[in-house]
C-alpha atoms as a PDB file:
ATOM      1  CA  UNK A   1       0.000   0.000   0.000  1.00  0.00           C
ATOM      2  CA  UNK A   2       3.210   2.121   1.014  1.00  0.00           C
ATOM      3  CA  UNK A   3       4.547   1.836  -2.826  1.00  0.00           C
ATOM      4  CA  UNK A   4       1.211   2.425  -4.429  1.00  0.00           C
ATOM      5  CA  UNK A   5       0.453   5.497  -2.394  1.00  0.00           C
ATOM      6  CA  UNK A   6       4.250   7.089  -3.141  1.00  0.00           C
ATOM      7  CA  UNK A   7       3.425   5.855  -7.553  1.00  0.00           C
ATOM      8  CA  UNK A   8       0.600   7.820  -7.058  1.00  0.00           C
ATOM      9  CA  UNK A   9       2.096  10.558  -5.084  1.00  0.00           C
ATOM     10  CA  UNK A  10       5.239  10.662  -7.890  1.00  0.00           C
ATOM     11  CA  UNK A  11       2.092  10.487 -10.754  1.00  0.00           C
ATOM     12  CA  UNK A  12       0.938  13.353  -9.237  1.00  0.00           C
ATOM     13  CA  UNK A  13       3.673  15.546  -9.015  1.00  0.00           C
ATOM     14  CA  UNK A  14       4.706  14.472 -12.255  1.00  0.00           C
ATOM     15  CA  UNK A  15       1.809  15.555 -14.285  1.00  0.00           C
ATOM     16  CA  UNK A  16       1.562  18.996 -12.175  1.00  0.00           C
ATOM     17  CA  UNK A  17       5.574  19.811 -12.951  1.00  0.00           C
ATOM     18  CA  UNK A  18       4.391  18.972 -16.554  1.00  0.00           C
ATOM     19  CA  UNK A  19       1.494  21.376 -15.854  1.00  0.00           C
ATOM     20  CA  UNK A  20       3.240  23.854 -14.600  1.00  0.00           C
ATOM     21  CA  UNK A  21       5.569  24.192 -17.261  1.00  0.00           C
ATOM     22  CA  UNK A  22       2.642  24.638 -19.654  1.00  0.00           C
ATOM     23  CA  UNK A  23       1.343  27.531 -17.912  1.00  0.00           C
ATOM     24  CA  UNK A  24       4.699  28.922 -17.013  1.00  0.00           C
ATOM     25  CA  UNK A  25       6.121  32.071 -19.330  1.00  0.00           C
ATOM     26  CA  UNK A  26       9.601  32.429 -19.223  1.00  0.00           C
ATOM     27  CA  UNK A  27       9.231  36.077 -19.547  1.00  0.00           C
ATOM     28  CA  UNK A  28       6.945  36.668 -16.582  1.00  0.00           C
ATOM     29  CA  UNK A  29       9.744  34.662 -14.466  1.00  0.00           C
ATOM     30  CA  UNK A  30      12.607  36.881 -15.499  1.00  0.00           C
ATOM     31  CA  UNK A  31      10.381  39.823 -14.511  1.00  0.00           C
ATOM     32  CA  UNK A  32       9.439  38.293 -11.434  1.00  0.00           C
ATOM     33  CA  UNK A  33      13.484  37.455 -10.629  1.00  0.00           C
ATOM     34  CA  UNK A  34      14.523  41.164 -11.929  1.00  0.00           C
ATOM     35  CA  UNK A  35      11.536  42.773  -9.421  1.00  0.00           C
ATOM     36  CA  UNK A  36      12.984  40.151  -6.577  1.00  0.00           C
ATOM     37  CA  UNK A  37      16.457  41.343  -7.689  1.00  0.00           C
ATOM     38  CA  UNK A  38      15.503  45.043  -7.407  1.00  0.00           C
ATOM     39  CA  UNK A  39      13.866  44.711  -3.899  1.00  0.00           C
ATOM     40  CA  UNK A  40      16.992  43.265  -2.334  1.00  0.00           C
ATOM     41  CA  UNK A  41      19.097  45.759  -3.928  1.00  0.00           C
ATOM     42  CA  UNK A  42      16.605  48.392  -2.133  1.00  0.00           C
ATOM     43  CA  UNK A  43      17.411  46.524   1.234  1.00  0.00           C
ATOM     44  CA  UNK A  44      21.233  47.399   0.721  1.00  0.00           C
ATOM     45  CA  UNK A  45      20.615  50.657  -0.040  1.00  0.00           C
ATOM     46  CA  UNK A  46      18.539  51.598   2.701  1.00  0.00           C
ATOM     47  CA  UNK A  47      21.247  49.131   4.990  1.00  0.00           C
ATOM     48  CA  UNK A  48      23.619  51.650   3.723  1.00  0.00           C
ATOM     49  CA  UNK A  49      21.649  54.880   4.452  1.00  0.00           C
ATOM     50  CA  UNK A  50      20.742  53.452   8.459  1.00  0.00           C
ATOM     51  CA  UNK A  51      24.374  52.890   9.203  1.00  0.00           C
ATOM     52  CA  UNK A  52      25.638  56.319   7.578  1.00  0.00           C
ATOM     53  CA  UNK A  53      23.077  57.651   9.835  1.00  0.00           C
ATOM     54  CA  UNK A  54      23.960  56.231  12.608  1.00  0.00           C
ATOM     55  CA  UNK A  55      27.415  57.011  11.791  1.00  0.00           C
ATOM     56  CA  UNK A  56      26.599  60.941  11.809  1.00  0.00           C
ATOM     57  CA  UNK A  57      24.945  60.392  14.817  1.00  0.00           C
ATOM     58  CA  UNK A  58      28.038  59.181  16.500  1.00  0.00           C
ATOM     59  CA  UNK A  59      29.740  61.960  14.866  1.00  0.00           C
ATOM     60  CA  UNK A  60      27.485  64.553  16.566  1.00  0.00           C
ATOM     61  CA  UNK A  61      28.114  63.288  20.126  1.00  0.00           C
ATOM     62  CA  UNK A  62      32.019  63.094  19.501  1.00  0.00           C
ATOM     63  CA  UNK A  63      31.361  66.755  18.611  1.00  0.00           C
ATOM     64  CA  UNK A  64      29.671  67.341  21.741  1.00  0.00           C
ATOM     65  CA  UNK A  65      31.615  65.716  24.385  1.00  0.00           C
ATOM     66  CA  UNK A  66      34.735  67.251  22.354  1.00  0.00           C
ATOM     67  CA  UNK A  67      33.361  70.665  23.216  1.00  0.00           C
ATOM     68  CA  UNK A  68      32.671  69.250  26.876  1.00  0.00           C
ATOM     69  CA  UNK A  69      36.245  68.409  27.066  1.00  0.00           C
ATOM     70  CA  UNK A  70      37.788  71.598  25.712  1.00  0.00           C
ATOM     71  CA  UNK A  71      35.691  73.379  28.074  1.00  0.00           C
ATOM     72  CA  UNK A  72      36.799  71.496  31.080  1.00  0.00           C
ATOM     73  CA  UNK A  73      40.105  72.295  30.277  1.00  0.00           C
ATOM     74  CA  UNK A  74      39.616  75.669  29.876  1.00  0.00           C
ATOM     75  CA  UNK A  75      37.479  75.683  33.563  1.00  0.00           C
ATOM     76  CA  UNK A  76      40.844  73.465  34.986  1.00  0.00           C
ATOM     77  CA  UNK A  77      43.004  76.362  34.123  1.00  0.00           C
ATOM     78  CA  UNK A  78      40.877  79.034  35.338  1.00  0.00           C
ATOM     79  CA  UNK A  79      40.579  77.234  38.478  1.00  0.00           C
ATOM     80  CA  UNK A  80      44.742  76.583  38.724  1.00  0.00           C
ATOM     81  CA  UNK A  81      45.087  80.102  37.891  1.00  0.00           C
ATOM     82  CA  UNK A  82      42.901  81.213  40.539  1.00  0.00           C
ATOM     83  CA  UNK A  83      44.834  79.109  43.135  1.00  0.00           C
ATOM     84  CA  UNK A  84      41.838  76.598  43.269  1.00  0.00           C
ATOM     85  CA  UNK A  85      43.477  73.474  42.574  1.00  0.00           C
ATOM     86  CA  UNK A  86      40.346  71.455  43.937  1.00  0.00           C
ATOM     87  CA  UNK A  87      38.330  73.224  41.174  1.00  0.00           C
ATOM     88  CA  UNK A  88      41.201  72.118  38.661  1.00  0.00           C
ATOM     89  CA  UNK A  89      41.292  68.778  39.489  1.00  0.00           C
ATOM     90  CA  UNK A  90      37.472  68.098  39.476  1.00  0.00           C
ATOM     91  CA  UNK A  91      37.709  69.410  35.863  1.00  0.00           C
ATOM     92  CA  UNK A  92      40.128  67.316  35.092  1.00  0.00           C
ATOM     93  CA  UNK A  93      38.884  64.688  36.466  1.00  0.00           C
ATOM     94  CA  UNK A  94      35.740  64.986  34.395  1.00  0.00           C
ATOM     95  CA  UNK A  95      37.489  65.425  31.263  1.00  0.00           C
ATOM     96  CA  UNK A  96      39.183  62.070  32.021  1.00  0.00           C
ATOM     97  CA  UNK A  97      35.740  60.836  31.920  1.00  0.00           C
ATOM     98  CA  UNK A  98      34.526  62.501  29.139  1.00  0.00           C
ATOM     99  CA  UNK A  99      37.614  61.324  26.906  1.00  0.00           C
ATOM    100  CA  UNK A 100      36.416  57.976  27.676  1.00  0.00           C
ATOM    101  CA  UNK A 101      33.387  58.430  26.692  1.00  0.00           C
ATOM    102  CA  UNK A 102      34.924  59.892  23.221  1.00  0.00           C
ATOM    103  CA  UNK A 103      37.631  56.972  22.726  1.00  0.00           C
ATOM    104  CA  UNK A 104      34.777  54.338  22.699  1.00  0.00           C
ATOM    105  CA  UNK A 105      32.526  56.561  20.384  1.00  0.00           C
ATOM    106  CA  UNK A 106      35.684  57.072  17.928  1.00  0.00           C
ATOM    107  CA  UNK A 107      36.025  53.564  17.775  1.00  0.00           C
ATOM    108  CA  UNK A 108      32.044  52.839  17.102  1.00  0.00           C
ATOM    109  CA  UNK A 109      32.581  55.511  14.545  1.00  0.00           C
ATOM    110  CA  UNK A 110      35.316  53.691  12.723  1.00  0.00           C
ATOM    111  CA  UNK A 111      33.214  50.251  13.375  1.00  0.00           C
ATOM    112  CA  UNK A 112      30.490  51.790  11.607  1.00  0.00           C
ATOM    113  CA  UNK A 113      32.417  53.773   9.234  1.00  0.00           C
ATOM    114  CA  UNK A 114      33.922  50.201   8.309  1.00  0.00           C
ATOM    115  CA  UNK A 115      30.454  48.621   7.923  1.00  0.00           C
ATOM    116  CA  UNK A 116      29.225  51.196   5.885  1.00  0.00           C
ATOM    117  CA  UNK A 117      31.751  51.361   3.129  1.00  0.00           C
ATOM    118  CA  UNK A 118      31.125  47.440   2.890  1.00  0.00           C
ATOM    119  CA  UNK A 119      27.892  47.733   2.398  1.00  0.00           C
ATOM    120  CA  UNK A 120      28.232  50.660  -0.016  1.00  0.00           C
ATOM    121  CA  UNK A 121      30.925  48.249  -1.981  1.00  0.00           C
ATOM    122  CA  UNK A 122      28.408  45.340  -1.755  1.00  0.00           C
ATOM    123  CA  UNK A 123      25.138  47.889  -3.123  1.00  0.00           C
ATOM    124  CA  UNK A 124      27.484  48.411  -6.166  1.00  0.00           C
ATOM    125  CA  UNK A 125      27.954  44.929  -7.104  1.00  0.00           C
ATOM    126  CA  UNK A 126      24.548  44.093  -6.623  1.00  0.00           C
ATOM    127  CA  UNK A 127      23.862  46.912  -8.980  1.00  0.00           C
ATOM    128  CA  UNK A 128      26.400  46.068 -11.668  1.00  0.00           C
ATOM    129  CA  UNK A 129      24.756  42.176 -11.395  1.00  0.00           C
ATOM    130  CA  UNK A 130      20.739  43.293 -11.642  1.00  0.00           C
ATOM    131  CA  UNK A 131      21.787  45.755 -14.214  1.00  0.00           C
ATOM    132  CA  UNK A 132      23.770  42.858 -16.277  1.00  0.00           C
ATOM    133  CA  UNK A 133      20.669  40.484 -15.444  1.00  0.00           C
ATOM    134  CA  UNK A 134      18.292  43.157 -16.793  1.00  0.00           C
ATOM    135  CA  UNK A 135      20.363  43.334 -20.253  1.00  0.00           C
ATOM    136  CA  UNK A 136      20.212  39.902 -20.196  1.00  0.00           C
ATOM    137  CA  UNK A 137      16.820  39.508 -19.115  1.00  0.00           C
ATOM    138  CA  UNK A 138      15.458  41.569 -22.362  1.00  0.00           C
ATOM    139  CA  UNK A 139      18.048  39.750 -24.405  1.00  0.00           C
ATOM    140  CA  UNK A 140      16.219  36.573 -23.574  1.00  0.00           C
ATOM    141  CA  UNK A 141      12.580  37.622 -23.767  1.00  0.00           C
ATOM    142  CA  UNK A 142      13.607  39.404 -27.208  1.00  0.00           C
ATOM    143  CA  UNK A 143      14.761  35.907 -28.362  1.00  0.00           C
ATOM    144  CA  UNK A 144      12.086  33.727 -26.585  1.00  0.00           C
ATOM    145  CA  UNK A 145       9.374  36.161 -28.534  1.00  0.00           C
ATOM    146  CA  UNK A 146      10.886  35.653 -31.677  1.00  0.00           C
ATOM    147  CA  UNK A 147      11.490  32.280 -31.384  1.00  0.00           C
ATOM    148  CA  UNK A 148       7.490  32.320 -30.184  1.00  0.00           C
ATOM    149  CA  UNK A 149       6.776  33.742 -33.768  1.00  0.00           C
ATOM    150  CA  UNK A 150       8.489  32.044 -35.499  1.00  0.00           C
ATOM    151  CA  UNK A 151       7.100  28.828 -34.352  1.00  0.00           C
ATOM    152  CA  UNK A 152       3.765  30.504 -34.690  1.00  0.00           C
ATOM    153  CA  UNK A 153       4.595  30.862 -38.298  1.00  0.00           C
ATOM    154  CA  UNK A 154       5.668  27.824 -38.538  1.00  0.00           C
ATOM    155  CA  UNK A 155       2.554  25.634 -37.391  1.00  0.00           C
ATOM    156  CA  UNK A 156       0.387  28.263 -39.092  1.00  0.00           C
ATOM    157  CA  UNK A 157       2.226  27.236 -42.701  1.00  0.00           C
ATOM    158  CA  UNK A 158       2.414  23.692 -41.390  1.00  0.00           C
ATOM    159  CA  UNK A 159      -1.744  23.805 -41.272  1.00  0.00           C
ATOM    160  CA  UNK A 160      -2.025  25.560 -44.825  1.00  0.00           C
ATOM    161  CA  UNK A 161       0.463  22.576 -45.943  1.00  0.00           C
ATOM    162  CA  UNK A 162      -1.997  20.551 -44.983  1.00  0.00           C
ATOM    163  CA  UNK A 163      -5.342  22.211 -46.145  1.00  0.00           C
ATOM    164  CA  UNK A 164      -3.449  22.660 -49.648  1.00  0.00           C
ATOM    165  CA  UNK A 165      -2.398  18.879 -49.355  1.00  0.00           C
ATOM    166  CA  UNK A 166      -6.221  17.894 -48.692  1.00  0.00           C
ATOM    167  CA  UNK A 167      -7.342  20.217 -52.039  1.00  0.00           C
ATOM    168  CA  UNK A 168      -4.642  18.689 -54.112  1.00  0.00           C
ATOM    169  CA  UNK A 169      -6.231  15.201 -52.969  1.00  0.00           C
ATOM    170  CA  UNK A 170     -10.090  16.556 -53.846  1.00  0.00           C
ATOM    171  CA  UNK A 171      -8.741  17.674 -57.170  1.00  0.00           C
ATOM    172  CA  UNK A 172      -6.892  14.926 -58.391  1.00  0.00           C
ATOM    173  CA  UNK A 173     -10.270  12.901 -57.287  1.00  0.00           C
ATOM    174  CA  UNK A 174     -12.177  15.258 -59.267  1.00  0.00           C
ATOM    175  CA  UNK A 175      -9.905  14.658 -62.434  1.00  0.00           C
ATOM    176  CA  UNK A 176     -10.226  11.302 -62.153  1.00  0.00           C
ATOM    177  CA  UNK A 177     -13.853  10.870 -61.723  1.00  0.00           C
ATOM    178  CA  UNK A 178     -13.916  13.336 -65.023  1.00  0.00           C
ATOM    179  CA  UNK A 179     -11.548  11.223 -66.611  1.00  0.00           C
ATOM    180  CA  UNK A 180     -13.872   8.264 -65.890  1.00  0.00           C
ATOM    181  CA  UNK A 181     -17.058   9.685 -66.798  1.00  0.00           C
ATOM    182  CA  UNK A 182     -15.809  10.932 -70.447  1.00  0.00           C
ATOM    183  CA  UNK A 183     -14.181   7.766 -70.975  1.00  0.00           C
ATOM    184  CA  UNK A 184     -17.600   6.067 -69.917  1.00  0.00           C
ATOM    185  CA  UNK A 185     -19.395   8.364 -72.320  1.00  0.00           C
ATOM    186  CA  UNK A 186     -17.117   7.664 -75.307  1.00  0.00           C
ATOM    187  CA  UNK A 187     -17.600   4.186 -75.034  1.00  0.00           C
ATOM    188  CA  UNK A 188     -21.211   4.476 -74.749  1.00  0.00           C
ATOM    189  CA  UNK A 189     -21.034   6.496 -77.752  1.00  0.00           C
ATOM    190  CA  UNK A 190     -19.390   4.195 -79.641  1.00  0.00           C
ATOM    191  CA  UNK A 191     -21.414   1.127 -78.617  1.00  0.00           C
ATOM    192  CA  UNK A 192     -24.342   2.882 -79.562  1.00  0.00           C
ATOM    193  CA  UNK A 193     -22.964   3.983 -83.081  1.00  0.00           C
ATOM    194  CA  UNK A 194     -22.089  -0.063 -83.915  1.00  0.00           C
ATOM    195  CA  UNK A 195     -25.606  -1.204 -83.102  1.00  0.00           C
ATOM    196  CA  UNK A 196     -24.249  -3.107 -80.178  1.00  0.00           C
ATOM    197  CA  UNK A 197     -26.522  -1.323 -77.692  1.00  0.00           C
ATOM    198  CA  UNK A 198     -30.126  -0.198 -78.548  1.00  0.00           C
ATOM    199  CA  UNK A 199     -31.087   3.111 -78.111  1.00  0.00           C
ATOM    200  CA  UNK A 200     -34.558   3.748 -76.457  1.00  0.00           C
ATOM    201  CA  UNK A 201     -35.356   6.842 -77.967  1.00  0.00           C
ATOM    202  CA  UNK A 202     -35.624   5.081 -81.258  1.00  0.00           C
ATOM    203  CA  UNK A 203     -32.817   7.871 -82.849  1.00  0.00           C
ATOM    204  CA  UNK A 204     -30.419   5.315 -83.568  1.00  0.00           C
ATOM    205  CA  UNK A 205     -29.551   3.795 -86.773  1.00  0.00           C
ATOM    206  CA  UNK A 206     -28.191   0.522 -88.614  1.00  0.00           C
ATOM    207  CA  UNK A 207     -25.477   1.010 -91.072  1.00  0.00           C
ATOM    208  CA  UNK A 208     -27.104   0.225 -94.009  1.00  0.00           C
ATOM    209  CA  UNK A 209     -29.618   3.312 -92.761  1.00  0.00           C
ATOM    210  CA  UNK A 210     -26.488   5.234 -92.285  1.00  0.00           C
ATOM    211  CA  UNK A 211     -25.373   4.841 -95.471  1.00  0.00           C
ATOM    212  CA  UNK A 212     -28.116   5.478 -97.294  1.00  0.00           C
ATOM    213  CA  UNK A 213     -28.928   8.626 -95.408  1.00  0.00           C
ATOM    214  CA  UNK A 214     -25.701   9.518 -96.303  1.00  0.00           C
ATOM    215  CA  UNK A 215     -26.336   9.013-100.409  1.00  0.00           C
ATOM    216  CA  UNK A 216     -29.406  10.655-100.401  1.00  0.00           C
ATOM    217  CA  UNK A 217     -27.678  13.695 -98.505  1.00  0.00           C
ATOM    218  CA  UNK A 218     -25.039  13.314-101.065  1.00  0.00           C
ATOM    219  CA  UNK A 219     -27.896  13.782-104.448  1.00  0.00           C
ATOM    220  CA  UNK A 220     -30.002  16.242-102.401  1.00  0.00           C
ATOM    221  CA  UNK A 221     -26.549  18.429-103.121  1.00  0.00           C
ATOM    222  CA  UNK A 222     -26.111  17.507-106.306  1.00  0.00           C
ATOM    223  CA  UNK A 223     -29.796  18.528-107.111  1.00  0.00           C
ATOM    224  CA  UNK A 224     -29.602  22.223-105.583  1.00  0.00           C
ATOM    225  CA  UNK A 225     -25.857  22.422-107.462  1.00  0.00           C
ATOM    226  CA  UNK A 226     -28.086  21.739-110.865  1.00  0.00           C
ATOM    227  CA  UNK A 227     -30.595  24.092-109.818  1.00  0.00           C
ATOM    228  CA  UNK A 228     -28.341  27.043-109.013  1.00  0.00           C
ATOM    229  CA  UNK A 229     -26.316  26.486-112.434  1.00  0.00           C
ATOM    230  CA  UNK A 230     -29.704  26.372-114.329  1.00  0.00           C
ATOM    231  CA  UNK A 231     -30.686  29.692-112.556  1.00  0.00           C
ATOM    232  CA  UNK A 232     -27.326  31.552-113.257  1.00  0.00           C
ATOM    233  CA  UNK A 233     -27.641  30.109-116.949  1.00  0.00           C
ATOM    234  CA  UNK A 234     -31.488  31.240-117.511  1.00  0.00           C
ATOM    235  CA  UNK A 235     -32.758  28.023-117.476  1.00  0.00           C
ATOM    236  CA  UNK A 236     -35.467  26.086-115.820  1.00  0.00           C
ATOM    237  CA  UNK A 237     -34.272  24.322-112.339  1.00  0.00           C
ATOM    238  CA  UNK A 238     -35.837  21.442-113.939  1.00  0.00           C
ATOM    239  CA  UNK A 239     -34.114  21.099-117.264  1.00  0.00           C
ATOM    240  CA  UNK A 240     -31.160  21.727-115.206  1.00  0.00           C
ATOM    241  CA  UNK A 241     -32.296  19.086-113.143  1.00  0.00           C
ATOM    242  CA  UNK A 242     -33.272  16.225-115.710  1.00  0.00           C
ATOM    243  CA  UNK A 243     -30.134  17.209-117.779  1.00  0.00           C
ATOM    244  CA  UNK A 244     -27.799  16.242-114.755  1.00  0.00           C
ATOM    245  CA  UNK A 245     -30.018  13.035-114.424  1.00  0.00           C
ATOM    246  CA  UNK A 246     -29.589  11.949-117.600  1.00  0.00           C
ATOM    247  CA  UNK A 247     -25.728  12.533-116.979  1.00  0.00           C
ATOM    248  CA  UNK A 248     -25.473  10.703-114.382  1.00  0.00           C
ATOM    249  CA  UNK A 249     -27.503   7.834-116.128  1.00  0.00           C
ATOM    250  CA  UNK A 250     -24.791   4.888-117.163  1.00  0.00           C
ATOM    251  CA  UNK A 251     -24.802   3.659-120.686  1.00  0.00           C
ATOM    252  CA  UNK A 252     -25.996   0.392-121.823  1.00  0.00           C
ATOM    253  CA  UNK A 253     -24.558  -2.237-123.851  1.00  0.00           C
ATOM    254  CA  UNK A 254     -27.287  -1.225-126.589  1.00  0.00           C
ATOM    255  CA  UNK A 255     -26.154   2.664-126.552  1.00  0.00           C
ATOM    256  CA  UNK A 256     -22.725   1.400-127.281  1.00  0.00           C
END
């Protein structure tokens, strides 16, 4: 049950990785990276502006107890001068204090100081590498679109290939049903023209038929040739006629 649950389990995961990667744009993940990219650079930067602030702020107390100091001093001489040596030493004894005070600032200053120029060293590089991942980012979008368009193209000529491929089949069909059909029809004709096939229509004829159709068509234009001569010589169409009749009459052994 153990090794069916984890098939399943691997299935699963399987099929949504192949999912996901259906759905997933590699443009809108470079974004997403270059916006991630941008926000951490905007954590170093503002890393950078807390600790130069904090930095002046340690440079405004050294400032202060500075002026403290010098003006114990000054109060320590006044006092000597004055032949109150108590006085002196109770400002001098505070200004021992207050240098203290100012040693360990000067060295949180320097701490800081340190930190700070890291972190101003470390904003730069992050800003050379988002701003080389941003060329390259547009680089690879500008190629994945192409390459998007191109493939678009490509199945859109692939479909027409096909389309055109199913029209050449329906024509060549075509022809050849054509083809069949006026071969069908010639035969037909032909049959039909021998006497081998009876027409219903009654319109068909025998040969004998045929020819004599075609004798009778033949003196029908020897007739009107008579008849037109006779006209163009003044004569009657039929002397013309009977004279060409007895023409064509054959002789006899008798006339001989």
């Amino acid at each position: 049950m153990s090794g069916v649950m984890k098939r399943m389990g691997m299935i699963f995961r399987a099929k949504a990785n192949k999912a996901l990667d259906r759905a997933e744009d590699p443009r809108e993940t470079l974004d997403y990276s270059y916006q991630k990219q941008l926000e951490l650079l905007q954590k170093v930067r503002r890393g950078v502006a807390d600790v130069a602030t904090s930095r002046k702020r340690l440079e405004l107390q050294l400032n202060q107890l500075q002026g403290q100091s010098s003006k114990l001093e000054d109060q320590g001489r006044k006092a000597l001068a004055l032949g109150r040596e108590d006085l002196a030493r109770e400002a001098l004894s505070r200004r021992a204090a207050l240098q203290q005070q100012v040693t360990d600032l000067e060295t949180q200053h320097r701490t800081l100081q340190g930190e700070e120029e890291k972190l101003t060293l470390a904003a730069q590089r992050l800003q050379a590498k988002v701003d080389a991942f941003r060329t390259k980012k547009e680089t690879i979008k500008a190629t994945y679109t192409a390459a998007q368009a191109q493939t678009q193209i490509g199945e859109a000529f692939s479909g027409i290939s096909e389309e055109m491929g199913d029209v050449g089949m329906a024509i060549q069909r075509a022809e050849d049903k054509t083809a069949q059909l006026q071969a069908r029809a010639g035969a037909l004709d032909e049959l039909l023209a021998s006497g081998a096939l009876d027409d219903p229509s009654g319109m068909a004829k025998d040969d004998i038929a045929a020819e004599l159709d075609r004798i009778s068509g033949g003196s029908d234009v020897e007739l009107e040739l008579q008849r037109m001569k006779a006209e163009l010589a003044g004569g009657s169409p039929q002397q013309a006629i009977e004279g060409g009749q007895k023409q064509e009459q054959p002789r006899t052994d008798m006339d001989k």
